[in-house]
PDB file of N, CA and C in Angstrom:
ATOM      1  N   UNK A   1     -86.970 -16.783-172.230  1.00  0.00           N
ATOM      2  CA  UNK A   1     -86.845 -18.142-172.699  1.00  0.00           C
ATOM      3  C   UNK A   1     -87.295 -19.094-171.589  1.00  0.00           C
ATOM      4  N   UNK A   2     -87.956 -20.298-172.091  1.00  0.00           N
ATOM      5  CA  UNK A   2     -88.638 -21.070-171.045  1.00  0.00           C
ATOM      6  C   UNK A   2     -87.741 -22.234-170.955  1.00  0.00           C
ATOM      7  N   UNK A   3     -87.783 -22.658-169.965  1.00  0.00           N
ATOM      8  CA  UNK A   3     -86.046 -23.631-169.983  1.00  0.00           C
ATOM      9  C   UNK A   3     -87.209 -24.818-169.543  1.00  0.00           C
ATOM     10  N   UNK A   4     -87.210 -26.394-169.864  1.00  0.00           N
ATOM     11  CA  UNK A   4     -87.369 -27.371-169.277  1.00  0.00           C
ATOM     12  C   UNK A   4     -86.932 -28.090-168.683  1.00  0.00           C
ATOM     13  N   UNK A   5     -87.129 -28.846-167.176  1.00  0.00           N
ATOM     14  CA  UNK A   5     -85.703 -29.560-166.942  1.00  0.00           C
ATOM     15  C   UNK A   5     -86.178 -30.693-167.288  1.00  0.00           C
ATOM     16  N   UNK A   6     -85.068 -31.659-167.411  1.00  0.00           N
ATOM     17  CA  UNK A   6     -85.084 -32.870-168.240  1.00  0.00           C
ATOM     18  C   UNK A   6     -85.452 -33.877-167.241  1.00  0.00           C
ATOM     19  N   UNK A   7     -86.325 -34.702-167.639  1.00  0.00           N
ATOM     20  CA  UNK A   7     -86.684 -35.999-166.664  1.00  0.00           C
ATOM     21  C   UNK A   7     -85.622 -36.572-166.464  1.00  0.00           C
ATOM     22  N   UNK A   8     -85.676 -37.000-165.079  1.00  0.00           N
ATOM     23  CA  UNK A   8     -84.634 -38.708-165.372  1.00  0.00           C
ATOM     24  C   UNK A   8     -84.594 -39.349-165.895  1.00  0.00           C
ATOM     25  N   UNK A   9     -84.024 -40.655-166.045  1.00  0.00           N
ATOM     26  CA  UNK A   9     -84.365 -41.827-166.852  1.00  0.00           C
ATOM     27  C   UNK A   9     -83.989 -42.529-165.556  1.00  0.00           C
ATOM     28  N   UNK A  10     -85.137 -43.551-165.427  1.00  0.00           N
ATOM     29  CA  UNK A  10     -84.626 -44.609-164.561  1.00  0.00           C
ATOM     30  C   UNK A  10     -83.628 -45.987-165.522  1.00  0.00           C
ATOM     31  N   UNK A  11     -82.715 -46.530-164.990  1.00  0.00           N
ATOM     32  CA  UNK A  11     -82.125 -47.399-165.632  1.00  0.00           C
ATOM     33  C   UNK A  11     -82.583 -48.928-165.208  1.00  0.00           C
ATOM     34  N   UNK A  12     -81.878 -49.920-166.037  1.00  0.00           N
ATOM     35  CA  UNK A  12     -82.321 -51.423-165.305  1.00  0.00           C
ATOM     36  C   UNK A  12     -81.995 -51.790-163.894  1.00  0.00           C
ATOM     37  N   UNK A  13     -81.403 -50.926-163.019  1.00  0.00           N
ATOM     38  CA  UNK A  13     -81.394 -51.329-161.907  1.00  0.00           C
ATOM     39  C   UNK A  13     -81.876 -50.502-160.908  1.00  0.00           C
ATOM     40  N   UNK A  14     -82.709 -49.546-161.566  1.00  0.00           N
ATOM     41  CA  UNK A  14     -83.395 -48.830-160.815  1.00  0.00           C
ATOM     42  C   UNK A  14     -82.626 -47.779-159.890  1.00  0.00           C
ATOM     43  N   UNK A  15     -81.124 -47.209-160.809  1.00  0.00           N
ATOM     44  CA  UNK A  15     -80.621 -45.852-160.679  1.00  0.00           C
ATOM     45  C   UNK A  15     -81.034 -45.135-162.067  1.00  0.00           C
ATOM     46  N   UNK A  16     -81.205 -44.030-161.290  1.00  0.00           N
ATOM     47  CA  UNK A  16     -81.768 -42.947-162.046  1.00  0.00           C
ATOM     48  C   UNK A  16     -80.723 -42.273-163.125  1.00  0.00           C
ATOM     49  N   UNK A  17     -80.552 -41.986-164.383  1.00  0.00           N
ATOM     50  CA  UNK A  17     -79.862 -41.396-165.634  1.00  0.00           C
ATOM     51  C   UNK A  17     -80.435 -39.964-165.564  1.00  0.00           C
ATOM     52  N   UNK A  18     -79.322 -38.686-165.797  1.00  0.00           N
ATOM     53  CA  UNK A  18     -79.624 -38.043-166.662  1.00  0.00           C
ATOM     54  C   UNK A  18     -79.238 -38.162-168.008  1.00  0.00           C
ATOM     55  N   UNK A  19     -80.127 -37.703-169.291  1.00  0.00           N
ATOM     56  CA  UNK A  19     -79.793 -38.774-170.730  1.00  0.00           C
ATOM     57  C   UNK A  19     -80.130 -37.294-171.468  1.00  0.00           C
ATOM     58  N   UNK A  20     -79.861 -36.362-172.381  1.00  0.00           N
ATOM     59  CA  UNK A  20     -79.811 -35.414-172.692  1.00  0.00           C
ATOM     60  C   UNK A  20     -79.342 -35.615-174.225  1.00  0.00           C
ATOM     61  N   UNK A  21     -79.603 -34.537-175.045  1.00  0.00           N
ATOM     62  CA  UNK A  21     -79.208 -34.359-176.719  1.00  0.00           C
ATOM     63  C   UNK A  21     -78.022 -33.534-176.138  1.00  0.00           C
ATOM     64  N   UNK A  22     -76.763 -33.606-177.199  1.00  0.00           N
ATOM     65  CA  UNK A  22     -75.687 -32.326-177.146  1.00  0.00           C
ATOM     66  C   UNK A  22     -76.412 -31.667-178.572  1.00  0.00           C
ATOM     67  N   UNK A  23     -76.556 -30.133-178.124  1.00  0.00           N
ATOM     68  CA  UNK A  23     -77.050 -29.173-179.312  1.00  0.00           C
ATOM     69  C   UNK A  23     -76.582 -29.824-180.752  1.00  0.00           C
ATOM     70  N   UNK A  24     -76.632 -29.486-181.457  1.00  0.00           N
ATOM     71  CA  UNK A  24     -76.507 -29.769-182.963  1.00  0.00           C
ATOM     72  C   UNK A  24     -75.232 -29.199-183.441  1.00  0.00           C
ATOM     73  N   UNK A  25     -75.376 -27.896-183.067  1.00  0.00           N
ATOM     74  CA  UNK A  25     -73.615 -27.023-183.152  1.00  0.00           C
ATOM     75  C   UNK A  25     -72.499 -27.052-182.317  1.00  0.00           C
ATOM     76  N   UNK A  26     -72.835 -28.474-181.259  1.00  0.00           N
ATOM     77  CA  UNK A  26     -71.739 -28.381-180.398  1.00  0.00           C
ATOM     78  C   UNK A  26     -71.167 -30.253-180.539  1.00  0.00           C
ATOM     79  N   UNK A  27     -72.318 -30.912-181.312  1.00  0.00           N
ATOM     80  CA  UNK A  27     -71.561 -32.382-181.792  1.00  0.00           C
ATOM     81  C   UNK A  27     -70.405 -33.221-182.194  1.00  0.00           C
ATOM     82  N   UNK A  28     -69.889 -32.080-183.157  1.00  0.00           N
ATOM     83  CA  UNK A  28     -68.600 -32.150-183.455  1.00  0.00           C
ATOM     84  C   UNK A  28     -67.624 -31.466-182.605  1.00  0.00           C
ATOM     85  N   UNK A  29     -67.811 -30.740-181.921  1.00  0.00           N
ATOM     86  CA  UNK A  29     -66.937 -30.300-180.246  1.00  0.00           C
ATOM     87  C   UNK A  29     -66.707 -31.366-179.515  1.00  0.00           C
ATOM     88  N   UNK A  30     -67.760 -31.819-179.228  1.00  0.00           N
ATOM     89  CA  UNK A  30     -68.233 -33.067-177.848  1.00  0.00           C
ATOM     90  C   UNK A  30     -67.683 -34.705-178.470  1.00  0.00           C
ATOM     91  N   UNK A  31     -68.470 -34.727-179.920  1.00  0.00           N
ATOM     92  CA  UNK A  31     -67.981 -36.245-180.429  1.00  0.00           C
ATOM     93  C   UNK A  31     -69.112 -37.065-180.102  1.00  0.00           C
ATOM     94  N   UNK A  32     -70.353 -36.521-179.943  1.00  0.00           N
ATOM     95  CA  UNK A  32     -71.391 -37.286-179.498  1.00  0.00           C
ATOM     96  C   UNK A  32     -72.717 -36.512-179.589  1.00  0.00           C
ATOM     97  N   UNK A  33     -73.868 -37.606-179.990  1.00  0.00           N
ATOM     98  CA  UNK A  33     -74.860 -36.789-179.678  1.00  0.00           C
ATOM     99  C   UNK A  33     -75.909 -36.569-178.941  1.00  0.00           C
ATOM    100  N   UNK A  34     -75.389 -37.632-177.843  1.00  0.00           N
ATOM    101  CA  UNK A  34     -76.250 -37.390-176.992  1.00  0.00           C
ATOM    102  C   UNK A  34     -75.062 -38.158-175.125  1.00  0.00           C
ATOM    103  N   UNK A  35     -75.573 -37.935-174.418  1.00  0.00           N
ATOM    104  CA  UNK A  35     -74.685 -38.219-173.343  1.00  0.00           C
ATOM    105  C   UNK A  35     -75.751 -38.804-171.963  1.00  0.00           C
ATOM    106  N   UNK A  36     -75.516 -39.214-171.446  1.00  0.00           N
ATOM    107  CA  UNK A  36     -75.975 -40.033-170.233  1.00  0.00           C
ATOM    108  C   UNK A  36     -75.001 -40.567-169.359  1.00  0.00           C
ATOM    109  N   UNK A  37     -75.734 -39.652-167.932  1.00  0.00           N
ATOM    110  CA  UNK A  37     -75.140 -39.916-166.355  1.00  0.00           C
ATOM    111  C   UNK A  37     -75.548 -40.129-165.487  1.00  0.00           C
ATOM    112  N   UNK A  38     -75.184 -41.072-164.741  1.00  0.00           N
ATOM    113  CA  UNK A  38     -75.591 -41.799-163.246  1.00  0.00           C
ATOM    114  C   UNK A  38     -75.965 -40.609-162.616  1.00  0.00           C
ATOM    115  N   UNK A  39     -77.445 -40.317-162.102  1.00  0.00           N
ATOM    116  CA  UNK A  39     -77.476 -39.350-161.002  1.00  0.00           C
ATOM    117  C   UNK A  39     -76.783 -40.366-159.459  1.00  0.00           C
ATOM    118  N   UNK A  40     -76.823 -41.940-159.708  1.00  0.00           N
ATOM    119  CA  UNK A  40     -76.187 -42.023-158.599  1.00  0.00           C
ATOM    120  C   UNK A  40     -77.249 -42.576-157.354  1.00  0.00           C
ATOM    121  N   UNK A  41     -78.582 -42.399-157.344  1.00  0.00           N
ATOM    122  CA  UNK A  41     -79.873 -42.792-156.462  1.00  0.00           C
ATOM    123  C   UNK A  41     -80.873 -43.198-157.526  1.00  0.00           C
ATOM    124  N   UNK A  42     -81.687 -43.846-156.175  1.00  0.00           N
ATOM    125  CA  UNK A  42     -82.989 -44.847-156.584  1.00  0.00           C
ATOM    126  C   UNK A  42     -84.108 -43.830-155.949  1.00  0.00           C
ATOM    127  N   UNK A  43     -83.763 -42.886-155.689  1.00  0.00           N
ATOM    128  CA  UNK A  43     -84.749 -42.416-155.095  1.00  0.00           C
ATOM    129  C   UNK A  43     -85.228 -41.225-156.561  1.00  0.00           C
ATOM    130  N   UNK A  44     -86.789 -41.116-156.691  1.00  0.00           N
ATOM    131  CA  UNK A  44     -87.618 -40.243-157.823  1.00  0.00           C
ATOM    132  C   UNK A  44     -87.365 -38.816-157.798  1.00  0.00           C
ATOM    133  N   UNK A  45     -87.783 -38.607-155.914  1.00  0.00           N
ATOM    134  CA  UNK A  45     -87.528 -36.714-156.073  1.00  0.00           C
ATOM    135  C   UNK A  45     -86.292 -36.417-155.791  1.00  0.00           C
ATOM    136  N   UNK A  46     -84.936 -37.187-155.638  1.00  0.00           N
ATOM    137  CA  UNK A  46     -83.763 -37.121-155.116  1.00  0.00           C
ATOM    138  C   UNK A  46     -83.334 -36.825-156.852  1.00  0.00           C
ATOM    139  N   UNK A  47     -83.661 -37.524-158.036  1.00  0.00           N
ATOM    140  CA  UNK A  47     -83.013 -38.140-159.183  1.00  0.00           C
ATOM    141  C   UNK A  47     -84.004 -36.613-160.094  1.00  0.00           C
ATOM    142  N   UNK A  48     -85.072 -36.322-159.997  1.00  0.00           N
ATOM    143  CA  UNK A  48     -85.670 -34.947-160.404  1.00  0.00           C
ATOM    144  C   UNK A  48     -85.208 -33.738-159.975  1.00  0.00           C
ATOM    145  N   UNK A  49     -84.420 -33.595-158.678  1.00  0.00           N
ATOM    146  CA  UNK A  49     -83.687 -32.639-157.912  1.00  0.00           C
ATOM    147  C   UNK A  49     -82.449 -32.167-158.873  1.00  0.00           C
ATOM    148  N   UNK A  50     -81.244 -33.531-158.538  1.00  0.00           N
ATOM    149  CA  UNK A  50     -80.471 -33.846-159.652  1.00  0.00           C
ATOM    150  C   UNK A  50     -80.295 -33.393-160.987  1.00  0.00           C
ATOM    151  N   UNK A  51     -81.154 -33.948-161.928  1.00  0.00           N
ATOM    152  CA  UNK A  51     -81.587 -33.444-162.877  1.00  0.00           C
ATOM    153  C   UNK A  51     -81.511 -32.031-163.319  1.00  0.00           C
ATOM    154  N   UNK A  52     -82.620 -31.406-162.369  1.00  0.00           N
ATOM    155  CA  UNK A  52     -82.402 -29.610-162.790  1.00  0.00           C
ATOM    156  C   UNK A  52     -81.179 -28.831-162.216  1.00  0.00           C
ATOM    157  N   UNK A  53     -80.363 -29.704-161.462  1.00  0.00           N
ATOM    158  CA  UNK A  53     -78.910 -29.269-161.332  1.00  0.00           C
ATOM    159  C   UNK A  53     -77.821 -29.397-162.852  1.00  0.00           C
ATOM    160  N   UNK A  54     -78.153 -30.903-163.506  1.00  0.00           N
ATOM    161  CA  UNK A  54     -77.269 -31.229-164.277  1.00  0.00           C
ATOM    162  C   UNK A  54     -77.861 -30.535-165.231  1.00  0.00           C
ATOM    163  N   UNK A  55     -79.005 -29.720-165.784  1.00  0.00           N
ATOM    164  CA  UNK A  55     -79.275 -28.869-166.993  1.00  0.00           C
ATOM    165  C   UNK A  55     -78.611 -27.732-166.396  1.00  0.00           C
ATOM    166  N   UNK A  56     -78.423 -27.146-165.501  1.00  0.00           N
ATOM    167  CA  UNK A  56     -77.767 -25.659-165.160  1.00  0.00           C
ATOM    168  C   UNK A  56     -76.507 -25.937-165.441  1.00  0.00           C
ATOM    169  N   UNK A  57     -75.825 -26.702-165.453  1.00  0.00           N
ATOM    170  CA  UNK A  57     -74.402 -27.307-165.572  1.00  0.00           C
ATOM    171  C   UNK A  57     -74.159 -27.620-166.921  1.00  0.00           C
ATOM    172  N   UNK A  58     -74.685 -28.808-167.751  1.00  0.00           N
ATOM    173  CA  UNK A  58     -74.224 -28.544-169.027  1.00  0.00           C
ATOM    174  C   UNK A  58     -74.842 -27.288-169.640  1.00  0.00           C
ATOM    175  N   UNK A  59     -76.076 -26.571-169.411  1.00  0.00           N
ATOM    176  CA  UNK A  59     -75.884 -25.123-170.598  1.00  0.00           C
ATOM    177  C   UNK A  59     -74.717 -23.961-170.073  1.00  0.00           C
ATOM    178  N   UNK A  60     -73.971 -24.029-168.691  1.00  0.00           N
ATOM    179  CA  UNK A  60     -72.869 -23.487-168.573  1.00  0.00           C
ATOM    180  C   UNK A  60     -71.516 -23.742-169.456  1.00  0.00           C
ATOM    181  N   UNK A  61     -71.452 -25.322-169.697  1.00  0.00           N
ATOM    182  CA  UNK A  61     -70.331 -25.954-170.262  1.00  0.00           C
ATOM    183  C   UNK A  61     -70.650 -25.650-171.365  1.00  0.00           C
ATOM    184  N   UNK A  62     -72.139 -25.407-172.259  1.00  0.00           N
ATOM    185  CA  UNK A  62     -72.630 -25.472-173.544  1.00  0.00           C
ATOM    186  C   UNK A  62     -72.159 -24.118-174.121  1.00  0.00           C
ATOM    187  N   UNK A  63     -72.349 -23.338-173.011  1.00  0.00           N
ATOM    188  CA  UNK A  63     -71.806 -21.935-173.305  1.00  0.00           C
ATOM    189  C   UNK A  63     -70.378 -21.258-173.551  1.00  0.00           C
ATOM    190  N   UNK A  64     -70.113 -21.659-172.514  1.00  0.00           N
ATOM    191  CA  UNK A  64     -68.462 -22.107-172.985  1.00  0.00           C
ATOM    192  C   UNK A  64     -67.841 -22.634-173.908  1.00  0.00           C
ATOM    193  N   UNK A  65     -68.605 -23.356-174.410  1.00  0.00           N
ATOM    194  CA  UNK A  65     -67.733 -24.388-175.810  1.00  0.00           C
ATOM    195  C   UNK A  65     -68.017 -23.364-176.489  1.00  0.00           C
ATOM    196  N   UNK A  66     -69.487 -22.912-176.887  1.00  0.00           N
ATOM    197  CA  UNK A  66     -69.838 -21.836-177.782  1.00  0.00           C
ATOM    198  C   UNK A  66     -68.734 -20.624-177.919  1.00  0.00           C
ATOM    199  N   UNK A  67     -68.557 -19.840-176.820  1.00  0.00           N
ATOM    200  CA  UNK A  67     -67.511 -18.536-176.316  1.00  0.00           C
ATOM    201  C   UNK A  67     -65.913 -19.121-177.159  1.00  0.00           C
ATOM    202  N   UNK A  68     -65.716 -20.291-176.824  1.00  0.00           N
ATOM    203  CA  UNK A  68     -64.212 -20.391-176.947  1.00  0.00           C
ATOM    204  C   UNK A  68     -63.661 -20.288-175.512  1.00  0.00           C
ATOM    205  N   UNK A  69     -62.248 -20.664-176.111  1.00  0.00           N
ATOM    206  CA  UNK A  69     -61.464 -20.581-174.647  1.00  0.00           C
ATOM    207  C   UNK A  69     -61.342 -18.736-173.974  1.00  0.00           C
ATOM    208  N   UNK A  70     -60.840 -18.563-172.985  1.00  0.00           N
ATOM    209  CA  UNK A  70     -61.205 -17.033-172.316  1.00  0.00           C
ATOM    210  C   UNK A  70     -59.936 -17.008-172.380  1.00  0.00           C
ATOM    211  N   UNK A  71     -59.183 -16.053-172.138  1.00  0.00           N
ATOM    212  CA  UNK A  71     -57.653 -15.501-171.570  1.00  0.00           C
ATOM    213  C   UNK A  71     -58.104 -15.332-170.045  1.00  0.00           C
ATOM    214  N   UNK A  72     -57.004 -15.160-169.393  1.00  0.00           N
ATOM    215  CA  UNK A  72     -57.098 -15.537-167.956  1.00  0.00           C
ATOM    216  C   UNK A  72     -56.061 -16.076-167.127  1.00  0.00           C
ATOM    217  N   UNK A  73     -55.568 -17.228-167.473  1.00  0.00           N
ATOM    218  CA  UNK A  73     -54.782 -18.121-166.860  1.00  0.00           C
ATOM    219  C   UNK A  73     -53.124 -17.674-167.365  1.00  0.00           C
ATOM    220  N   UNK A  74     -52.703 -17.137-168.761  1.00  0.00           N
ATOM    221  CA  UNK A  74     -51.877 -16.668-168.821  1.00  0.00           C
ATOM    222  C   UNK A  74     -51.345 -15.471-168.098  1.00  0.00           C
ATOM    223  N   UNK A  75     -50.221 -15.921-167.409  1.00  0.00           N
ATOM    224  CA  UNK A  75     -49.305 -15.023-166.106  1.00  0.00           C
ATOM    225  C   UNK A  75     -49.728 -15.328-164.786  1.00  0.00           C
ATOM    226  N   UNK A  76     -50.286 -16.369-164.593  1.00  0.00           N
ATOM    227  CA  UNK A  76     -51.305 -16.377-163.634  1.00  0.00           C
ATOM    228  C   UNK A  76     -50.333 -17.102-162.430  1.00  0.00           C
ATOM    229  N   UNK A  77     -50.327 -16.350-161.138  1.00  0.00           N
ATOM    230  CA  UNK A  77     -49.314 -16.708-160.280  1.00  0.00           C
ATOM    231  C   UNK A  77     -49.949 -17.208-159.007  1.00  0.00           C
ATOM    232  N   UNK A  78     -49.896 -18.625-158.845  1.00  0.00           N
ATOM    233  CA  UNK A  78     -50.724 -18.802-157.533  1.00  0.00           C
ATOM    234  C   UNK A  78     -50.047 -18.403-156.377  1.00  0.00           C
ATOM    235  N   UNK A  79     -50.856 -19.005-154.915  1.00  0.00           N
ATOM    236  CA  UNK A  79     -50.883 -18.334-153.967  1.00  0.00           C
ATOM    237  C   UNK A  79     -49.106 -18.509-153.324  1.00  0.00           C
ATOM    238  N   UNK A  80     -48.405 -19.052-154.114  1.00  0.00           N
ATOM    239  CA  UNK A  80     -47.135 -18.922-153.894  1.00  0.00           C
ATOM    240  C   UNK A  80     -45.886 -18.180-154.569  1.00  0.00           C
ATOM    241  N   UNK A  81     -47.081 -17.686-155.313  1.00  0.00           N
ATOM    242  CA  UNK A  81     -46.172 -16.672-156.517  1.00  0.00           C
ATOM    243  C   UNK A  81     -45.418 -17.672-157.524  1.00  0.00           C
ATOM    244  N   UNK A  82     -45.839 -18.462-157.784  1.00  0.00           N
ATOM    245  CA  UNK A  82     -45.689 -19.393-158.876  1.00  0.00           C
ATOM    246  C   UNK A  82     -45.923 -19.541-159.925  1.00  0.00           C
ATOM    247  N   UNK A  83     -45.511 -19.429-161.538  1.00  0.00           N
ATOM    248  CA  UNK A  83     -46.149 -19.057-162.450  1.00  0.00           C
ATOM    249  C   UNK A  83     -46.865 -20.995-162.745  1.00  0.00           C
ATOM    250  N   UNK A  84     -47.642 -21.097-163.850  1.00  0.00           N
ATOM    251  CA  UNK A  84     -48.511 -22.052-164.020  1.00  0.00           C
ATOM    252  C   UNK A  84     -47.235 -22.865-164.922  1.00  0.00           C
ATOM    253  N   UNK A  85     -46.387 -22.350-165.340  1.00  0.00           N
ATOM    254  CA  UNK A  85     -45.074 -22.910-166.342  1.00  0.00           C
ATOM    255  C   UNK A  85     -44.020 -23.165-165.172  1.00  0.00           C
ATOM    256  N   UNK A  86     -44.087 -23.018-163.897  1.00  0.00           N
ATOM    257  CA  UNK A  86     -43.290 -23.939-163.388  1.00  0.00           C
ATOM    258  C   UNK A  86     -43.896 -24.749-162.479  1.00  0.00           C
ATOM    259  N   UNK A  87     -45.158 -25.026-162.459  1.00  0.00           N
ATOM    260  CA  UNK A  87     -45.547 -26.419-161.730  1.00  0.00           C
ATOM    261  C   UNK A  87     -45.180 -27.434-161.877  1.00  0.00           C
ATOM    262  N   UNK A  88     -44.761 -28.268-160.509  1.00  0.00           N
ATOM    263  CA  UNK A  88     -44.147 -29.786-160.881  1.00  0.00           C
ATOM    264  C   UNK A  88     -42.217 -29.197-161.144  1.00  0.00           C
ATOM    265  N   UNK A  89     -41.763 -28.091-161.153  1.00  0.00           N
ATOM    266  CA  UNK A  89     -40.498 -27.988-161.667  1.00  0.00           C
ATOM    267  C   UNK A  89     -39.728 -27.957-160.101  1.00  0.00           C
ATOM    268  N   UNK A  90     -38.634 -28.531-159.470  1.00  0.00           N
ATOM    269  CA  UNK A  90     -37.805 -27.979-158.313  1.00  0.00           C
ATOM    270  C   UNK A  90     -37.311 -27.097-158.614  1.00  0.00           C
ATOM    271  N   UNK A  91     -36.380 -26.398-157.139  1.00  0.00           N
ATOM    272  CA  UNK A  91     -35.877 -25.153-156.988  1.00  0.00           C
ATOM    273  C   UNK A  91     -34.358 -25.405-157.687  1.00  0.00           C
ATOM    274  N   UNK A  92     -34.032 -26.397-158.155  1.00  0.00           N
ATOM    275  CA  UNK A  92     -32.775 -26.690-159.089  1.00  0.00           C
ATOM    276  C   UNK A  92     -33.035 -26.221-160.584  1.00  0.00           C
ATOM    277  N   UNK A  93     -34.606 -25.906-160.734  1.00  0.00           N
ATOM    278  CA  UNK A  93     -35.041 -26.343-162.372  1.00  0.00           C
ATOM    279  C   UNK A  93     -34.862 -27.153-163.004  1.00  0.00           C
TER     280      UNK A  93
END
């Protein structure tokens, strides 16, 4: 599969947008159909750099929505032996 990365969009003040479609089967997931983000610079090859970062990133997230949620996090005891159901709780309960 041949992947394209998406141009910038320069905006009216001359920061650069990434501006992208959300797939067709993921619209009603997202609530939108299309999305746009500040890369944040005025600079062309800084905002094209950018860019082919933020397509590797949403078809990760794209994929994910697709998959569903994973199992994983249930029992999951961090580095204090803490389960995720008592975060935020004191040693009184």
């Amino acid at each position: 599969m041949v992947h394209l990365i998406t141009d910038p969009t320069k905006g009216p003040k001359g920061v650069y947008y990434y501006v992208n479609r959300v797939p067709k089967d993921l619209i009603a997931k997202i609530g939108k159909e299309r999305y746009s983000i500040s890369l944040r610079t005025k600079d062309p090859s800084e905002a094209k750099r950018l860019c082919g970062e933020m397509d590797v990133q949403k078809d990760r997230e794209f994929r994910a929505l697709r998959e569903g949620p994973q199992p994983g996090l249930q029992g999951y005891r961090g580095p204090c032996g803490a389960g995720l159901s008592s975060f935020g709780r004191t040693a009184d309960g």
